[in-house]
PDB file of N, CA and C in Angstrom:
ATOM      1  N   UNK A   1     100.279  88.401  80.159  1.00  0.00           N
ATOM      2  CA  UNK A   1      98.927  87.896  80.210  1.00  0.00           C
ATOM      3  C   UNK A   1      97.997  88.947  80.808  1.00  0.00           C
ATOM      4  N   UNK A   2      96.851  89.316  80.765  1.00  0.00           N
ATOM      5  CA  UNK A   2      96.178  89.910  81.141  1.00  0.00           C
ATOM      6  C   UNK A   2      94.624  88.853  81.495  1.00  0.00           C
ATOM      7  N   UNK A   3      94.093  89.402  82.676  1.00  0.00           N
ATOM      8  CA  UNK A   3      93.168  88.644  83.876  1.00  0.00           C
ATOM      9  C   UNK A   3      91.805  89.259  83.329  1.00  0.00           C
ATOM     10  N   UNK A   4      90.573  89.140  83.457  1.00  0.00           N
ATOM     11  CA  UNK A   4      89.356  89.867  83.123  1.00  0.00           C
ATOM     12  C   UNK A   4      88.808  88.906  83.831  1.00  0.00           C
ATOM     13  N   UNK A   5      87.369  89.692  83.973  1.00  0.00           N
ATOM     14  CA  UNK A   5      86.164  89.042  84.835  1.00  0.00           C
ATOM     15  C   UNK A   5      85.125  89.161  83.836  1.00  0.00           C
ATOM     16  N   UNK A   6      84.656  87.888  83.312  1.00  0.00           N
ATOM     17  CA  UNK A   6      83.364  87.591  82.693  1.00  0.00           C
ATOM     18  C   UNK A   6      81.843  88.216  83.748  1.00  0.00           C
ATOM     19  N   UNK A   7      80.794  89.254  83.710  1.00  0.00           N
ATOM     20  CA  UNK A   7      79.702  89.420  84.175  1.00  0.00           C
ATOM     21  C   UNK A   7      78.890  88.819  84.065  1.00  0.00           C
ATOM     22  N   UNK A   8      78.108  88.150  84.576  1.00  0.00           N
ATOM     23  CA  UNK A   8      76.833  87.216  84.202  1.00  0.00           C
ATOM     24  C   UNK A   8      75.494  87.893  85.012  1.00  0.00           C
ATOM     25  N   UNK A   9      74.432  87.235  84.603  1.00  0.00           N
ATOM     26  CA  UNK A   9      73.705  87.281  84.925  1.00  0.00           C
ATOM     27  C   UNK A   9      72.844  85.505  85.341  1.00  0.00           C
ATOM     28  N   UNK A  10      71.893  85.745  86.402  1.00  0.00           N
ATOM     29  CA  UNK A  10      71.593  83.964  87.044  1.00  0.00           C
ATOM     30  C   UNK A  10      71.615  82.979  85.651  1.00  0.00           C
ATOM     31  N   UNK A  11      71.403  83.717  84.335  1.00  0.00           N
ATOM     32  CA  UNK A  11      71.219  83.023  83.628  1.00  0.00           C
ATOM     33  C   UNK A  11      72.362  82.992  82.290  1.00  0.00           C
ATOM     34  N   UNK A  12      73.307  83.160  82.982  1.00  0.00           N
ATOM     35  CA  UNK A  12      74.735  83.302  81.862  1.00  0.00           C
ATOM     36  C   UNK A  12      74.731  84.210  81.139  1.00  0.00           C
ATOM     37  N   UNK A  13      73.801  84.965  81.206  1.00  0.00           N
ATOM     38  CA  UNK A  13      73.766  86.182  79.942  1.00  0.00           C
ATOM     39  C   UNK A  13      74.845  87.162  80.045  1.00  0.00           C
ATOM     40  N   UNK A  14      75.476  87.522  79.552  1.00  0.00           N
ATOM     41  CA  UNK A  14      76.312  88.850  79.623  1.00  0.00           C
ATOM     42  C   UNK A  14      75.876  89.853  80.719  1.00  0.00           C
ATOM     43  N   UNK A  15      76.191  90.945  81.373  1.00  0.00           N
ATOM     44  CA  UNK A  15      75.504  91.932  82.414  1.00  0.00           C
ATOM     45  C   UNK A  15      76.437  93.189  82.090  1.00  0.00           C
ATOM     46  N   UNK A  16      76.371  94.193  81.564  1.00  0.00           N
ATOM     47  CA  UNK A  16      76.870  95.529  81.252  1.00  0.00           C
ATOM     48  C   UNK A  16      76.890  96.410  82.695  1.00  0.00           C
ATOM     49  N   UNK A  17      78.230  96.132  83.472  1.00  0.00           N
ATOM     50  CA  UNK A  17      78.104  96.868  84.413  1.00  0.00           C
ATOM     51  C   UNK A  17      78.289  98.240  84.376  1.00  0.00           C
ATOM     52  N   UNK A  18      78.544  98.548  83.472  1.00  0.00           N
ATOM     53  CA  UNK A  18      78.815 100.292  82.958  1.00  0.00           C
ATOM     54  C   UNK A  18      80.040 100.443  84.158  1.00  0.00           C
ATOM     55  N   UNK A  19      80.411 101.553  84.465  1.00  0.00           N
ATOM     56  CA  UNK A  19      81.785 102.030  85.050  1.00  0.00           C
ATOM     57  C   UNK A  19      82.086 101.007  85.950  1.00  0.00           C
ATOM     58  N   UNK A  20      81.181 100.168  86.735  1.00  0.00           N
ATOM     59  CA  UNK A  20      81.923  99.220  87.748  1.00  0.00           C
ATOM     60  C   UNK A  20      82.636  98.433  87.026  1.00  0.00           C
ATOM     61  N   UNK A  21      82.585  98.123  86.002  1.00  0.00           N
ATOM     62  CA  UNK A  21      83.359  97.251  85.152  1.00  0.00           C
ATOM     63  C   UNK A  21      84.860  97.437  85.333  1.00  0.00           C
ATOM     64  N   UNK A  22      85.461  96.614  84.941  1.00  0.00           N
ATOM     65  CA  UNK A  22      86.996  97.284  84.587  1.00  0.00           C
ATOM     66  C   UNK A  22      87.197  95.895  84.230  1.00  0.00           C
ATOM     67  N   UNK A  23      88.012  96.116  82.801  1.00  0.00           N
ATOM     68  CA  UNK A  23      88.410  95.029  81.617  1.00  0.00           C
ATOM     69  C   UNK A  23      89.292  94.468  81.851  1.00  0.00           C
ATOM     70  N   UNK A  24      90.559  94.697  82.458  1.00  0.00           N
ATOM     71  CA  UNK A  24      91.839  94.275  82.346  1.00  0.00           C
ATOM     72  C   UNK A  24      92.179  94.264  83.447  1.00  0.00           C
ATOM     73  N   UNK A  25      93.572  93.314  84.112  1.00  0.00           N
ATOM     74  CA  UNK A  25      94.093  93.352  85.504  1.00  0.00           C
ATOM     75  C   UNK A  25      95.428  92.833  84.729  1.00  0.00           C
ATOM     76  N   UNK A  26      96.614  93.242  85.442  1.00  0.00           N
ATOM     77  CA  UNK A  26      97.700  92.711  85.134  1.00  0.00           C
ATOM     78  C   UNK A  26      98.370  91.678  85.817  1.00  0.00           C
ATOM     79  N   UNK A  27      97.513  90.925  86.901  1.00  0.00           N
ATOM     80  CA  UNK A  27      97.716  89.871  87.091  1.00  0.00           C
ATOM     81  C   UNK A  27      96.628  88.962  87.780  1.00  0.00           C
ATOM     82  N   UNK A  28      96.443  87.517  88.253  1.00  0.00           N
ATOM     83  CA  UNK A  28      95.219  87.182  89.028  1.00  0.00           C
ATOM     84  C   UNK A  28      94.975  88.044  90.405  1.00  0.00           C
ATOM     85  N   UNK A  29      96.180  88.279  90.550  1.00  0.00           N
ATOM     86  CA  UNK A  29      95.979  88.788  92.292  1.00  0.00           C
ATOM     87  C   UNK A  29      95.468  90.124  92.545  1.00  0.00           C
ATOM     88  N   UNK A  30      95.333  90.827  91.491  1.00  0.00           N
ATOM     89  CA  UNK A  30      94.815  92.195  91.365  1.00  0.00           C
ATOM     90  C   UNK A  30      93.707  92.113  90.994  1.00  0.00           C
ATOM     91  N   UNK A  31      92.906  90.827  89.802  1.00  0.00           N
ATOM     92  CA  UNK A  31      91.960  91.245  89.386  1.00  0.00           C
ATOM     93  C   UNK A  31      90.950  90.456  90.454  1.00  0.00           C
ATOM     94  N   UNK A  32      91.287  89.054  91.600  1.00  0.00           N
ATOM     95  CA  UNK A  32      91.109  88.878  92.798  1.00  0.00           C
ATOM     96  C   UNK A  32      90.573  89.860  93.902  1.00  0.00           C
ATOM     97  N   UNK A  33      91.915  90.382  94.107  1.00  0.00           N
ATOM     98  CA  UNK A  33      91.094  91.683  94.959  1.00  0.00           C
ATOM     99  C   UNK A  33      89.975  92.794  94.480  1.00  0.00           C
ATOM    100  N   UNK A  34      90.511  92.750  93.204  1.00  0.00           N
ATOM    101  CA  UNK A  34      89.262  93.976  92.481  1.00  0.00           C
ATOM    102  C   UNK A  34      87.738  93.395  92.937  1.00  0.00           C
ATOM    103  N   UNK A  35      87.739  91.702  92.662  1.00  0.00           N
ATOM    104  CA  UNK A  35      86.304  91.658  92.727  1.00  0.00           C
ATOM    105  C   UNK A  35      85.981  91.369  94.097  1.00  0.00           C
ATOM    106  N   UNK A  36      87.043  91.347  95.191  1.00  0.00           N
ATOM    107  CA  UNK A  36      86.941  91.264  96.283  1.00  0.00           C
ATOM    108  C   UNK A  36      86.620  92.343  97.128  1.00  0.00           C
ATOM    109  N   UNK A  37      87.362  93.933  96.381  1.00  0.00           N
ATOM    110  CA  UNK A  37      86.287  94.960  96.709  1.00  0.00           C
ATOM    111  C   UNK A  37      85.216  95.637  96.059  1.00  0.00           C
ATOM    112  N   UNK A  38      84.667  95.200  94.943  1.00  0.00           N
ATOM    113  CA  UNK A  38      83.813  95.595  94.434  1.00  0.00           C
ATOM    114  C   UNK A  38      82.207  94.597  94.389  1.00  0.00           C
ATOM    115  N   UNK A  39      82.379  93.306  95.253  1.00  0.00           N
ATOM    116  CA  UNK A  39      81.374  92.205  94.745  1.00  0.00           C
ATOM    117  C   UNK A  39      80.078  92.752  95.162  1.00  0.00           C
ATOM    118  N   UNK A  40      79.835  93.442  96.082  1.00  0.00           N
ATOM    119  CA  UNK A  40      78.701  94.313  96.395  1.00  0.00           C
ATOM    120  C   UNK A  40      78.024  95.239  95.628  1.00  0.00           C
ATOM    121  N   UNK A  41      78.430  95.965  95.262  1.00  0.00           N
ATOM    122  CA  UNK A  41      77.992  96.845  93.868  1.00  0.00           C
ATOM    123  C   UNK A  41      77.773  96.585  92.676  1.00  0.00           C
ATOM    124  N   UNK A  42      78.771  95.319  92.293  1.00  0.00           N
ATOM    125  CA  UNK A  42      78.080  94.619  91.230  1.00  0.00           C
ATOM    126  C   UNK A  42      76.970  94.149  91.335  1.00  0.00           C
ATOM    127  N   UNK A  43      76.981  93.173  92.598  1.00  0.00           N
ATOM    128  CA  UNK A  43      75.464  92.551  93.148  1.00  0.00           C
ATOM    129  C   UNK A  43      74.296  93.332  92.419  1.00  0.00           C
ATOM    130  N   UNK A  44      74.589  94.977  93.101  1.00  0.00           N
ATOM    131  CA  UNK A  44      73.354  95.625  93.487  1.00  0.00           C
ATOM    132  C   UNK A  44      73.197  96.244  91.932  1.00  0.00           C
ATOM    133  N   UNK A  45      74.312  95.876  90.810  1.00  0.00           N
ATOM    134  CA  UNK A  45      74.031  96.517  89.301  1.00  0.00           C
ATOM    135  C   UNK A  45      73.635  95.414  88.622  1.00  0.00           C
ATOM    136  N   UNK A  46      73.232  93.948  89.190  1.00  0.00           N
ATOM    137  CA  UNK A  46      72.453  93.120  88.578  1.00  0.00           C
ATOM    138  C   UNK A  46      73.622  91.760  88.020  1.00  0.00           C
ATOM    139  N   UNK A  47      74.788  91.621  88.651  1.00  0.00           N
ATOM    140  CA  UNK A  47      75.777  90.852  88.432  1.00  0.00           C
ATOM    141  C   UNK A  47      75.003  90.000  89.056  1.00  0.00           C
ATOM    142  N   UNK A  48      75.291  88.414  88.648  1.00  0.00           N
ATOM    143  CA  UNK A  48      74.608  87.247  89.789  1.00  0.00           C
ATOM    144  C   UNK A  48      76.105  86.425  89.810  1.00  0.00           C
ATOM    145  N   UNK A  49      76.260  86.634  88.997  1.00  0.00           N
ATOM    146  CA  UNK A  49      77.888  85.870  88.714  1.00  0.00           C
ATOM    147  C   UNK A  49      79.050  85.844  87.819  1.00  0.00           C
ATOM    148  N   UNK A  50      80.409  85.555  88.550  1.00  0.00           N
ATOM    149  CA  UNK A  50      81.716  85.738  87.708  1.00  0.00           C
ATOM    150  C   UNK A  50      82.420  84.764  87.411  1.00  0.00           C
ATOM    151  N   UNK A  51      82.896  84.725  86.100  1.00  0.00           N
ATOM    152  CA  UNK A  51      84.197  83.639  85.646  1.00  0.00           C
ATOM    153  C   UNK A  51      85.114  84.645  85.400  1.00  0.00           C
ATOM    154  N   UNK A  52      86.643  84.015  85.747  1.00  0.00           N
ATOM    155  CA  UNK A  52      87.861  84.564  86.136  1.00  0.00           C
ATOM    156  C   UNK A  52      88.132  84.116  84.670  1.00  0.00           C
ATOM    157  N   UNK A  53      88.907  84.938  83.564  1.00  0.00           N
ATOM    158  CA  UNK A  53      89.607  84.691  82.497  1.00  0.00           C
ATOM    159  C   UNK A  53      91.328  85.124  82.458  1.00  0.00           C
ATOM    160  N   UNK A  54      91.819  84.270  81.880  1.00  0.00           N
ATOM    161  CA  UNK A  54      93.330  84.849  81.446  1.00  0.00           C
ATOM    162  C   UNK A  54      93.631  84.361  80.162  1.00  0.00           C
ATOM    163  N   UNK A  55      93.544  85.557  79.664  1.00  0.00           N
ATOM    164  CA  UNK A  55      94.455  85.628  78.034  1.00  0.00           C
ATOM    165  C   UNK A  55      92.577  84.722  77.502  1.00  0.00           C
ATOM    166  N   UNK A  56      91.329  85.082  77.740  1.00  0.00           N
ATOM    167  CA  UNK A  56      90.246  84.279  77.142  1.00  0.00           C
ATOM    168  C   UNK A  56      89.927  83.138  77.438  1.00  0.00           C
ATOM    169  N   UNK A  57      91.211  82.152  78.471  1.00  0.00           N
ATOM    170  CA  UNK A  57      90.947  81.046  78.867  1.00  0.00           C
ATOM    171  C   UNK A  57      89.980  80.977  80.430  1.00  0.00           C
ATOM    172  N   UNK A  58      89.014  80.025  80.506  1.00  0.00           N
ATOM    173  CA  UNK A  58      88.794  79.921  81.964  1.00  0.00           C
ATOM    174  C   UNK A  58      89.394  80.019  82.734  1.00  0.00           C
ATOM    175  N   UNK A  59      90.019  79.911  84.174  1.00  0.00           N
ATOM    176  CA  UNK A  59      90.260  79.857  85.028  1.00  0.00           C
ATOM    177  C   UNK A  59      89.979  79.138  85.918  1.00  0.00           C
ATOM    178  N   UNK A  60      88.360  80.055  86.231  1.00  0.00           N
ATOM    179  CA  UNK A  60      87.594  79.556  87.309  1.00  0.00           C
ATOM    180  C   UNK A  60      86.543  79.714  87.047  1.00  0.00           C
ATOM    181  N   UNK A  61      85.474  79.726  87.729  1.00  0.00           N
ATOM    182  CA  UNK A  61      83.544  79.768  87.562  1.00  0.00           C
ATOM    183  C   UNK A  61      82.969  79.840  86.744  1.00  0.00           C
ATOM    184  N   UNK A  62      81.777  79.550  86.933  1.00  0.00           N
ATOM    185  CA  UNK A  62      81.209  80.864  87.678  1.00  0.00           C
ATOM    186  C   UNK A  62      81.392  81.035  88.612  1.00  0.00           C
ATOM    187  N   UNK A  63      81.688  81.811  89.401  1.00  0.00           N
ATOM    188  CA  UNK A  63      81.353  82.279  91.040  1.00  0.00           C
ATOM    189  C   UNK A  63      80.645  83.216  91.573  1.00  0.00           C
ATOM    190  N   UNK A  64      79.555  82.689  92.530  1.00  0.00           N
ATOM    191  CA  UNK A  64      78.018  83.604  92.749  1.00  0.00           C
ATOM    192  C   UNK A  64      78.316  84.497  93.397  1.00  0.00           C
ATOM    193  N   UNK A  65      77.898  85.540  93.478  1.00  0.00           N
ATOM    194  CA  UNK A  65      78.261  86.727  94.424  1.00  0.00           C
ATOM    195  C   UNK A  65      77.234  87.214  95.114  1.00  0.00           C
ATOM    196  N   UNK A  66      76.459  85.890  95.067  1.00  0.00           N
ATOM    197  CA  UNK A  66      75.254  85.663  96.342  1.00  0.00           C
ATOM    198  C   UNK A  66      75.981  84.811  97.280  1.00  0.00           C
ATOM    199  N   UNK A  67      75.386  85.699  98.734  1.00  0.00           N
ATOM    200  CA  UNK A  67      75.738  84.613  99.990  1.00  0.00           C
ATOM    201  C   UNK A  67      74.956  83.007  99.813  1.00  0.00           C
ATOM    202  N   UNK A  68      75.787  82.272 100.350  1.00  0.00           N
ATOM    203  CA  UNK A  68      75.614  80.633 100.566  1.00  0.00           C
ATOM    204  C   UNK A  68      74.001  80.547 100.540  1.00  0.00           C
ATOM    205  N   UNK A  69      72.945  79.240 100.484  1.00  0.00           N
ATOM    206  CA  UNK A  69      72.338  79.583 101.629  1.00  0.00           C
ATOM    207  C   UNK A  69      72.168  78.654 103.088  1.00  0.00           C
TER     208      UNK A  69
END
């Protein structure tokens, strides 16, 4: 199976993170931490939010990668 992170934007649109991107993870727990060290930089390349995919299926979210308020 392979893991990917859907990019959004506040308004579901797709978001082209250019190199922060990365397509593939070979499992949840890798592609987890990936966005666990990268959620900042996406922020600041116009990401508002992520859905977790495996094999194209949902997972999870969206999930905002804005603080609470």
């Amino acid at each position: 199976m392979t893991w990917t992170w859907r990019l959004e934007d506040s308004e579901g649109n797709p978001v082209d993170a250019g190199e922060l991107a990365r397509s593939e993870f070979p499992s949840q727990s890798d592609a987890e931490s990936w966005i666990g060290e990268t959620w900042r930089e996406l922020a600041g390349s116009g990401v508002d939010r992520v859905t977790l995919l495996e094999a194209g299926r949902e997972v999870y979210g969206p999930m905002s990668l804005h603080p609470a308020d």
